[in-house]
Structure formats: structure tokens, C-alpha cells
Protein backbone atom coordinates (compact mmCIF):
# COMPACT_ATOMS: atom_id res chain seq x y z
CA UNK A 1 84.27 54.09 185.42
CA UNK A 2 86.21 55.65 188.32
CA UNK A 3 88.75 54.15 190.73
CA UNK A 4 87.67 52.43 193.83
CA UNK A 5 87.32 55.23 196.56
CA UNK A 6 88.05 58.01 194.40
CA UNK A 7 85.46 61.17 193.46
CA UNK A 8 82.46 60.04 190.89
CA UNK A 9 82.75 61.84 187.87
CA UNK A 10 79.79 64.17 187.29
CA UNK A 11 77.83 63.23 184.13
CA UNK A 12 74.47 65.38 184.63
CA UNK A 13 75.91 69.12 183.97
CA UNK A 14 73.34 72.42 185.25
CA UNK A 15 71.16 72.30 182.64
CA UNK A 16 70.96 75.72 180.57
CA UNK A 17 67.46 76.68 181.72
CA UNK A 18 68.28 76.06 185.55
CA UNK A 19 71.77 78.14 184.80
CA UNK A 20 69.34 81.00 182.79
CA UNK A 21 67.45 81.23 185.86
CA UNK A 22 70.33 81.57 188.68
CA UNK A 23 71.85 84.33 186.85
CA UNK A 24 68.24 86.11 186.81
CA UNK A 25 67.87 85.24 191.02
CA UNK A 26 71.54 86.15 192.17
CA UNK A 27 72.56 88.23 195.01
CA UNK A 28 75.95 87.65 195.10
CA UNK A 29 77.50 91.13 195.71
CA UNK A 30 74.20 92.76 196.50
CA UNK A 31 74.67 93.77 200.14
CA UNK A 32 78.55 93.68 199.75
CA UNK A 33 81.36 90.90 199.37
CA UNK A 34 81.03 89.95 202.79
CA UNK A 35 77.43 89.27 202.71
CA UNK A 36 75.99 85.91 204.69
CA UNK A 37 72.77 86.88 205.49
CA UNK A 38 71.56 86.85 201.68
CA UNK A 39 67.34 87.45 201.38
CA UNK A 40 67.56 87.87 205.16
CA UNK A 41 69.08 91.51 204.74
CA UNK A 42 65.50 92.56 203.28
CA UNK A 43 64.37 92.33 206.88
CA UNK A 44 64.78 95.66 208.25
CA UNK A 45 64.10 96.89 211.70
CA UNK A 46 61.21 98.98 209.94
CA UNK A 47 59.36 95.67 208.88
CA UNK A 48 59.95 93.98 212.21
CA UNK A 49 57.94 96.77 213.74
CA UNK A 50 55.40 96.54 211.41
CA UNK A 51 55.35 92.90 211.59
CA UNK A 52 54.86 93.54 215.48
CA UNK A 53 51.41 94.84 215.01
CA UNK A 54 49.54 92.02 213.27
CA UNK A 55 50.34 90.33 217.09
CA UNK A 56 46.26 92.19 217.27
CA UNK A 57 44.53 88.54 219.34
CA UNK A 58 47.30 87.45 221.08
CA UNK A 59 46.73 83.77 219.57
CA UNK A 60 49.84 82.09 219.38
CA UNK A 61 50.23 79.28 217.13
CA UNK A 62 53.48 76.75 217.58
CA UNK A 63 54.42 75.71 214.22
CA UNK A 64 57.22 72.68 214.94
CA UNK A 65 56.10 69.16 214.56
CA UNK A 66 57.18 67.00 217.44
CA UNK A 67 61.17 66.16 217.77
CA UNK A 68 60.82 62.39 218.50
CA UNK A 69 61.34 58.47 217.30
CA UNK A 70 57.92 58.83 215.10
CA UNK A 71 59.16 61.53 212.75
CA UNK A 72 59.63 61.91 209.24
CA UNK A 73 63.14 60.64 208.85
CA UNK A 74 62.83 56.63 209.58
CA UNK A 75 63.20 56.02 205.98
CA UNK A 76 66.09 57.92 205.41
CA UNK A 77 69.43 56.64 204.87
CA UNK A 78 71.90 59.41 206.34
CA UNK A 79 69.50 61.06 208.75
CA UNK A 80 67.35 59.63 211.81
CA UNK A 81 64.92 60.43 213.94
CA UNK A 82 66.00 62.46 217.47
CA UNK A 83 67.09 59.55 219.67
CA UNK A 84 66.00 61.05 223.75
CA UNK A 85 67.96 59.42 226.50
CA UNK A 86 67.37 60.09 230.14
CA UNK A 87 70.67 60.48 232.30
CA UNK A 88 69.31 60.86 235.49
CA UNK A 89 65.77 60.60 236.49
CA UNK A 90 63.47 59.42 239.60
CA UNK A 91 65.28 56.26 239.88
CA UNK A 92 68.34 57.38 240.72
CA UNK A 93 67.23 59.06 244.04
CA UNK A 94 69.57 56.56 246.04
CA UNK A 95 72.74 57.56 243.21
CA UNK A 96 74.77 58.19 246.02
CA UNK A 97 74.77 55.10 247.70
CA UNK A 98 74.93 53.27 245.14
CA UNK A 99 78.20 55.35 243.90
CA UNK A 100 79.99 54.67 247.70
CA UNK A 101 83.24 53.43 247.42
CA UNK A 102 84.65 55.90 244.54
CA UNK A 103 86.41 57.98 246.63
CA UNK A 104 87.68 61.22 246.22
CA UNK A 105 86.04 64.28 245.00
CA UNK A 106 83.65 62.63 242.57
CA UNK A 107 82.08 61.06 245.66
CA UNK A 108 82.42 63.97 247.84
CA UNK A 109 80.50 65.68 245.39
CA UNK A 110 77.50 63.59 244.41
CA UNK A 111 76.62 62.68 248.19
CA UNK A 112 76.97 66.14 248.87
CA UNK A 113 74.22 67.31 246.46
CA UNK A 114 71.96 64.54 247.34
CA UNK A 115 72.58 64.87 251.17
CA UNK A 116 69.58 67.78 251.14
CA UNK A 117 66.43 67.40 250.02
CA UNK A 118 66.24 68.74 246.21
CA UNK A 119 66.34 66.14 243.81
CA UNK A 120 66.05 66.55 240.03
CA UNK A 121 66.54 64.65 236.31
CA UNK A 122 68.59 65.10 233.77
CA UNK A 123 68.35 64.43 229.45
CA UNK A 124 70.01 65.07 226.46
CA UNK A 125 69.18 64.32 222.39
CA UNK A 126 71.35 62.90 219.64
CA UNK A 127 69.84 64.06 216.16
CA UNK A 128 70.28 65.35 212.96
CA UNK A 129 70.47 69.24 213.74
CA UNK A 130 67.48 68.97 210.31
CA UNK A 131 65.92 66.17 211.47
CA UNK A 132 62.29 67.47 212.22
CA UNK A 133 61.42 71.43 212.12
CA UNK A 134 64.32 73.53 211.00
CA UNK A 135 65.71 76.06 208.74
CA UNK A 136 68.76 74.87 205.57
CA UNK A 137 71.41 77.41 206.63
CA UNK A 138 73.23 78.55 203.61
CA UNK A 139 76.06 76.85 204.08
CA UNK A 140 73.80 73.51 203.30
CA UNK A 141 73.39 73.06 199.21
CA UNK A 142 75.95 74.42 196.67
CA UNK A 143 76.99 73.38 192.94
CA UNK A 144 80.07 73.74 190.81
CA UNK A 145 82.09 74.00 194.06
CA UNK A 146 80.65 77.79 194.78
CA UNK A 147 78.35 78.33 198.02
CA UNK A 148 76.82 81.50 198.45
CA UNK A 149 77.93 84.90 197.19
CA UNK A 150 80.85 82.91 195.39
CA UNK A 151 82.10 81.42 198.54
CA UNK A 152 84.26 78.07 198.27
CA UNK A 153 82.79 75.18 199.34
CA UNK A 154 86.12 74.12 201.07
CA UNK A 155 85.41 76.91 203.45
CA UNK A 156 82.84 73.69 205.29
CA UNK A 157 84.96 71.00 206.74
CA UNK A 158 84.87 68.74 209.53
CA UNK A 159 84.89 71.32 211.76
CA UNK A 160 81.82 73.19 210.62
CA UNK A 161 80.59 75.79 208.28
CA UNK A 162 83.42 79.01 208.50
CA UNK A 163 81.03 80.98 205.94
CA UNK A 164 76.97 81.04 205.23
CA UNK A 165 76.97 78.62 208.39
CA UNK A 166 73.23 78.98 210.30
CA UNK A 167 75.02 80.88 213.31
CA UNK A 168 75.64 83.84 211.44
CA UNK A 169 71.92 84.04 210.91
CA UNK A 170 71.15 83.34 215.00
CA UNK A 171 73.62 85.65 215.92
CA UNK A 172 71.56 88.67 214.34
CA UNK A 173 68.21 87.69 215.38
CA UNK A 174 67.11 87.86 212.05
CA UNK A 175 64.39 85.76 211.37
CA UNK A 176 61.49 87.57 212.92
CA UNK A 177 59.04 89.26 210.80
CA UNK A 178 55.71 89.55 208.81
CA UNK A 179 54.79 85.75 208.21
CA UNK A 180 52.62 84.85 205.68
CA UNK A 181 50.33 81.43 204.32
CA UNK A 182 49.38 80.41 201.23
CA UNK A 183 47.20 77.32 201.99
CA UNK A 184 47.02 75.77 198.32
CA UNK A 185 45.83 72.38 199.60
CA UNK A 186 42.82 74.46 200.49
CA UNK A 187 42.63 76.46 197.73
CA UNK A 188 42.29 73.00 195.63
CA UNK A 189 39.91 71.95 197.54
CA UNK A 190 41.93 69.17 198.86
CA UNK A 191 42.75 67.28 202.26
CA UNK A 192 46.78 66.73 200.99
CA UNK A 193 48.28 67.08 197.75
CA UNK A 194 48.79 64.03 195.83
CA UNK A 195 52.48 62.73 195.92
CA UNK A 196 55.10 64.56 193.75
CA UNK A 197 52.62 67.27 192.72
CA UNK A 198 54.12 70.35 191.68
CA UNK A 199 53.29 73.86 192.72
CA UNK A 200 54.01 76.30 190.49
CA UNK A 201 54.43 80.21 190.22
CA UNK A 202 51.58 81.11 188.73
CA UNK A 203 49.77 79.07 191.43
CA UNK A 204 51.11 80.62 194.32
CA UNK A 205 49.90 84.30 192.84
CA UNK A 206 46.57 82.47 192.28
CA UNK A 207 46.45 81.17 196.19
CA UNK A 208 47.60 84.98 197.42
CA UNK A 209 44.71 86.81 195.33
CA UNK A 210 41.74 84.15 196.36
CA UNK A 211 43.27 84.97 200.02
CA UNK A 212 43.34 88.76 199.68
CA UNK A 213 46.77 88.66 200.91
CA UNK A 214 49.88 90.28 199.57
CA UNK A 215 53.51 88.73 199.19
CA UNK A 216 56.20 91.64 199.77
CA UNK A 217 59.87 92.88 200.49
CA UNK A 218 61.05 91.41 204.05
CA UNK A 219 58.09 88.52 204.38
CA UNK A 220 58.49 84.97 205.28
CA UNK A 221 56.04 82.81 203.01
CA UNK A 222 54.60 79.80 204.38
CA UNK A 223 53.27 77.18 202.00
CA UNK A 224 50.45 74.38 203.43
CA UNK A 225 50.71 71.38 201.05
CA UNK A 226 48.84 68.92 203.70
CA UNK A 227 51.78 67.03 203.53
CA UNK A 228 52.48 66.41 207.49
CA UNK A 229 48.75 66.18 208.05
CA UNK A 230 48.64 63.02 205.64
CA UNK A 231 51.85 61.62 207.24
CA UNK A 232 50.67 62.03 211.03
CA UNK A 233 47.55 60.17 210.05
CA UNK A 234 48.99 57.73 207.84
CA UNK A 235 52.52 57.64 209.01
CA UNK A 236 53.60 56.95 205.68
CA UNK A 237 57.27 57.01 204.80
CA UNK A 238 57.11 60.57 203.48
CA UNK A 239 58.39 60.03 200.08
CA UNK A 240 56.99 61.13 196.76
CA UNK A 241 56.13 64.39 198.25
CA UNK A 242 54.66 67.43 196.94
CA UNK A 243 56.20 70.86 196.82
CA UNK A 244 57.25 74.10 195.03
CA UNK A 245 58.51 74.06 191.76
CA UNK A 246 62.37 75.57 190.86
CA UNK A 247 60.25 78.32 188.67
CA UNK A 248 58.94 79.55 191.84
CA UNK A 249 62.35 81.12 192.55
CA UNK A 250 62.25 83.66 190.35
CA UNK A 251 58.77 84.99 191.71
CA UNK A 252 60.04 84.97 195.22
CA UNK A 253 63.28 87.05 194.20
CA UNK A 254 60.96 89.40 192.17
CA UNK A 255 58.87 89.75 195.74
CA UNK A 256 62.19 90.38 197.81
CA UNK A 257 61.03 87.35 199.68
CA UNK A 258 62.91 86.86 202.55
CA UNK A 259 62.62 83.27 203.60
CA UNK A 260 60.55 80.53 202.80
CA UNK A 261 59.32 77.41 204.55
CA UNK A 262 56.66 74.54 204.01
CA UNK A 263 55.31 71.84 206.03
CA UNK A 264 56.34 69.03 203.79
CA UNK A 265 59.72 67.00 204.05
CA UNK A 266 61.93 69.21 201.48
CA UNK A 267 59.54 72.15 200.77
CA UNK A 268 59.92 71.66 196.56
CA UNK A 269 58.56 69.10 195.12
CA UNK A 270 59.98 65.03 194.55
CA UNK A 271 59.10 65.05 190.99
CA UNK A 272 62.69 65.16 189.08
CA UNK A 273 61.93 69.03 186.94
CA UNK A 274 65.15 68.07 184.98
CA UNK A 275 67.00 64.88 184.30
CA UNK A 276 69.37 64.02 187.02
CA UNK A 277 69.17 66.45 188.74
CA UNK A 278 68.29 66.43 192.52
CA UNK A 279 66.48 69.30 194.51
CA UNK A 280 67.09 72.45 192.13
CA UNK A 281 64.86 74.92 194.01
CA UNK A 282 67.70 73.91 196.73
CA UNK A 283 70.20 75.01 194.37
CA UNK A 284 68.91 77.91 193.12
CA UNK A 285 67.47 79.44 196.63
CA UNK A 286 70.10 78.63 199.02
CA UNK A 287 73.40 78.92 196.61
CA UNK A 288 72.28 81.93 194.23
CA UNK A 289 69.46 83.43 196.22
CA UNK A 290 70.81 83.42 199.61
CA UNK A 291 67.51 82.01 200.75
CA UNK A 292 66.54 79.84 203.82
CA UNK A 293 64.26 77.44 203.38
CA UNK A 294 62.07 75.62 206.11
CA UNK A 295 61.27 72.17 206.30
CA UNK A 296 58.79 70.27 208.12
CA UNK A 297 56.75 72.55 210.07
CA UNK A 298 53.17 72.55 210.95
CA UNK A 299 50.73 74.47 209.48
CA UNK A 300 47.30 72.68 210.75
CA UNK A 301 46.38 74.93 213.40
CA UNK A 302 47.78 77.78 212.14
CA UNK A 303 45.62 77.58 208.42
CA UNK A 304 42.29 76.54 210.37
CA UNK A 305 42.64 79.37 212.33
CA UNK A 306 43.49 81.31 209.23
CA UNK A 307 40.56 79.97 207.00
CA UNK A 308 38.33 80.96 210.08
CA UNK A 309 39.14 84.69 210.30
CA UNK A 310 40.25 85.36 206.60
CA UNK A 311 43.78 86.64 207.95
CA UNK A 312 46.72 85.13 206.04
CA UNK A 313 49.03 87.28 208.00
CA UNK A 314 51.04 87.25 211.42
CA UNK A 315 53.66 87.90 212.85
CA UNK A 316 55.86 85.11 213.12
CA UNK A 317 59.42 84.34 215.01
CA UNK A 318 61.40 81.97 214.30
CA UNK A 319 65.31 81.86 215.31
CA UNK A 320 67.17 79.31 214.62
CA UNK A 321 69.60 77.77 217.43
CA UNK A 322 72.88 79.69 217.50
CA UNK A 323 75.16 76.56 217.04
CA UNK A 324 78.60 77.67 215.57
CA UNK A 325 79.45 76.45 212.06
CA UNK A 326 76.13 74.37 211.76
CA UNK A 327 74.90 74.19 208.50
CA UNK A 328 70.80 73.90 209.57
CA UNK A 329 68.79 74.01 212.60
CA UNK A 330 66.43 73.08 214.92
CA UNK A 331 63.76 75.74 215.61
CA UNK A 332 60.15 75.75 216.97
CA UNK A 333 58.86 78.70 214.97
CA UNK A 334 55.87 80.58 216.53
CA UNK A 335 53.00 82.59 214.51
CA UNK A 336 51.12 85.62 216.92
CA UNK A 337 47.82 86.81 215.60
């Protein structure tokens, strides 16, 4: 046992296979010392500009799932769900009447701008900056102390994120690219898959070739589970949900993949892959890949329209928010066919 208030010991060690793997899926020191970009870098301004002409329709698909009080995080326990609060709005059309008897230039001021004419409203959001659609900056998972191209993990604090932090990313404008779905709920035939199910490697090459697309250097892989279709209709607490497996790592890094997203609540799967161990795709992709991953976004529209034309492929943007030393972000990523 440990002392009231002090660290837990940790009992559940990396366990060899997961440790085998990271060593095979490393980029620390690839694209230098300094590196916080990490699968990112295989974005070049060559692939944007192919990327740019699979915009052929002009169909523009928003991926985000609504930022609101009915999302995915009600049952969570150190996230919630964006709470929106007006702070001025239609009813306060008289605010400078009723703010008579201030005095000074606080008054002045307010029954100055309402003296004309032009009236307006105001808002603003408290949330978890991954609270509904958003990208895990770097900075987000770690193990054994290390983040990302052997980083410390002291270097986050209470002030924010100093390395790997999801403003480095934003500040490059480096997620936009060639986007592409593998839809394996459709592919088994399925409306969702079935709670902790577990997508493999093997299955994801399987999905690509029945799809006659290609996974490559520089794309962004998108992977349908029918996850936020069954919670929209159900609203159902999102636990037990399916997802990638930690072997899919090493196909991605084999495929220069350069980002990866899903539209279920922590993209791999909730079925515990080793002992004690929580979330090891996290581990593997964000700390020794230098991956982002994507959470909760949308794929509905975007895979009907897919399944209609037979083309898995688009060009798709999606920039994070360029908030200094966060460690995720917001995003409303959009797909152009």
C-alpha cells in the first residue's frame, strides 16, 4: 500500500509484446531531435496538391458531430459535455437602462453603443478542448515518463504543453491532405459493430482491397465502425465500444500513415488487448509513432455518399484550433469530393 496522497505504485509493467512492437513503430529521431510534428512530416506540399484534385464534385461533407449537452461524454467522470451560455442576447436590448446609475466610463460606454440602432448577442463555451470532434495532440498519452521523440513528460504542466502540444501542429497547417475511408461496418455487413469488437490489421487490408482503394505515404485514414450512428439513435452511454486493435500500428507505420481518426469515442477498441493495461494503440501511436488520432467524428454522410459512387477517397481538411500548449482539439474536419 502507498501513503495517503502520495503517487500509486505501478504494478502492471509494458508488457514485452507491446514494448517489441514500439521499438518496430518509432520515429524518434527520424526527422531530427527537434521533431513535433511526428507522422505529420509525411505530408508534403507534393501530396497536398495531389490531394487537391480528388476536390472533382465539389460535395462537401462536414465530418464533426454536434458540440452540445447531448454528446458522448455524460458518462464520463473527468470530461463533460460543452456547457453554451448566452451573455448577451435579444433580451438585453434595454441593457443600458437598466445599467444607469454606474457611472463613469463603463456607463458612458454601454449607452453609447446602444444609443444607435445596431444591436447584437453575444456567447461563449466551457468544454473539454476533446470533448466531441477533435484530434489527441501528442503531447496527450505517454508511458515510462517519455512523450514523444524522448521528450520528458515534465515538459506539460499547469501551464500547458511546452513540447508535442496541438499548436505546433495548427501553426503549420498541417493536417490537410488525401483522406481516406475504410467503412468495415459495411464491409461486415453490419448497421454498428457490436460493443468492444476488435478490428484488426489484417481486416483493415481486407476493407481497402473490397473498396479498390489504396492506403499510402502522407494519407489520413478514416475508419467507420457505426459507432456514433448507434449512439445518436440510441443515446447510449458510449461505453464498451468498438475500435482498432494496438496490432494495427504497425501496418499504419509500414503505410507512412499520417494520421488516423474514427467515429467512435476512443478510435481503438474497449476490449482490454493486455492485462491492465489501458488504451495501448494510444500508447504506441501518439508516444512512439508520433501519430494523431481522431475521435468522434462523423462518418454517415460521408460513407453513404462513398458506398454510392465507389470513391473511398477525398480530399479532406482538417486543422485543429491553434490554442497554445493544448494538448487536443476541437476541429470540424471537412471531406471535398
Amino acid at each position: 500500500m502507498t501513503a495517503t496522497g502520495s503517487r500509486p505504485e505501478r504494478t502492471v509493467p509494458v508488457p514485452d509484446e507491446l514494448r517489441a512492437a514500439a521499438r518496430k513503430v518509432s520515429n524518434w529521431g527520424r526527422w531530427g531531435p527537434d521533431d513535433e510534428l511526428g507522422t505529420l512530416n509525411h505530408i508534403t506540399p507534393a501530396h497536398v496538391a495531389r490531394a487537391t484534385a480528388l476536390a472533382r464534385r465539389g460535395a462537401v461533407f462536414s465530418l464533426s458531430v454536434p458540440f452540445d449537452a447531448d454528446g458522448p461524454q455524460g458518462a464520463h467522470g473527468y470530461r463533460r459535455n460543452p456547457v453554451h451560455l448566452m451573455t448577451l442576447d435579444g433580451g438585453d436590448h434595454d441593457v443600458a437602462e437598466r445599467l444607469g446609475g454606474w457611472g463613469g466610463e463603463a456607463e458612458r460606454q454601454v449607452s453609447e453603443l446602444w444609443r444607435g440602432p445596431m444591436r447584437f448577442n453575444d456567447d461563449f463555451i466551457m468544454m473539454p478542448l476533446q470533448c466531441a470532434t477533435q484530434w489527441d495532440a501528442l503531447a496527450h498519452v505517454y508511458y515510462e515518463d517519455r512523450l514523444y521523440n524522448d521528450r520528458p513528460a515534465g515538459t506539460v504542466t499547469s501551464f500547458g504543453a511546452t513540447r508535442n502540444g496541438i499548436d505546433k501542429v495548427a501553426a503549420r497547417g498541417m493536417v490537410v491532405g488525401r483522406g481516406v475511408l475504410l467503412d468495415v461496418v459495411a464491409h461486415r455487413g453490419a448497421t454498428h459493430l457490436e460493443a468492444g469488437a476488435v478490428i484488426g490489421p489484417e481486416e483493415l487490408e481486407a476493407v481497402a482491397a473490397a473498396q479498390g482503394v489504396d492506403v499510402g505515404t502522407g494519407d489520413i485514414l478514416l475508419v467507420r465502425t457505426g459507432w456514433w450512428q448507434y449512439f445518436r439513435s440510441t443515446g447510449g452511454s458510449g461505453a464498451g465500444g468498438p475500435g482498432i486493435s494496438w496490432r494495427c500500428a504497425e501496418w499504419l507505420h509500414e503505410r507512412e500513415v499520417a494520421a488516423i481518426a474514427a467515429d467512435n469515442l476512443a478510435l481503438e477498441t474497449s476490449t482490454k488487448e493486455f492485462p491492465g493495461v489501458t488504451l495501448p494503440f494510444h500508447m504506441l501511436a501518439l508516444r512512439d509513432m508520433g501519430m494523431l488520432l481522431g475521435e468522434m467524428w462523423d462518418l454517415e454522410t460521408l460513407a453513404h455518399d462513398c458506398a454510392e459512387d465507389g470513391v473511398y477517397e477525398f480530399l479532406l481538411v482538417a486543422q485543429p484550433l491553434l490554442i497554445t500548449g493544448a494538448v487536443g482539439s476541437p476541429i470540424n474536419p471537412l471531406a471535398i469530393k
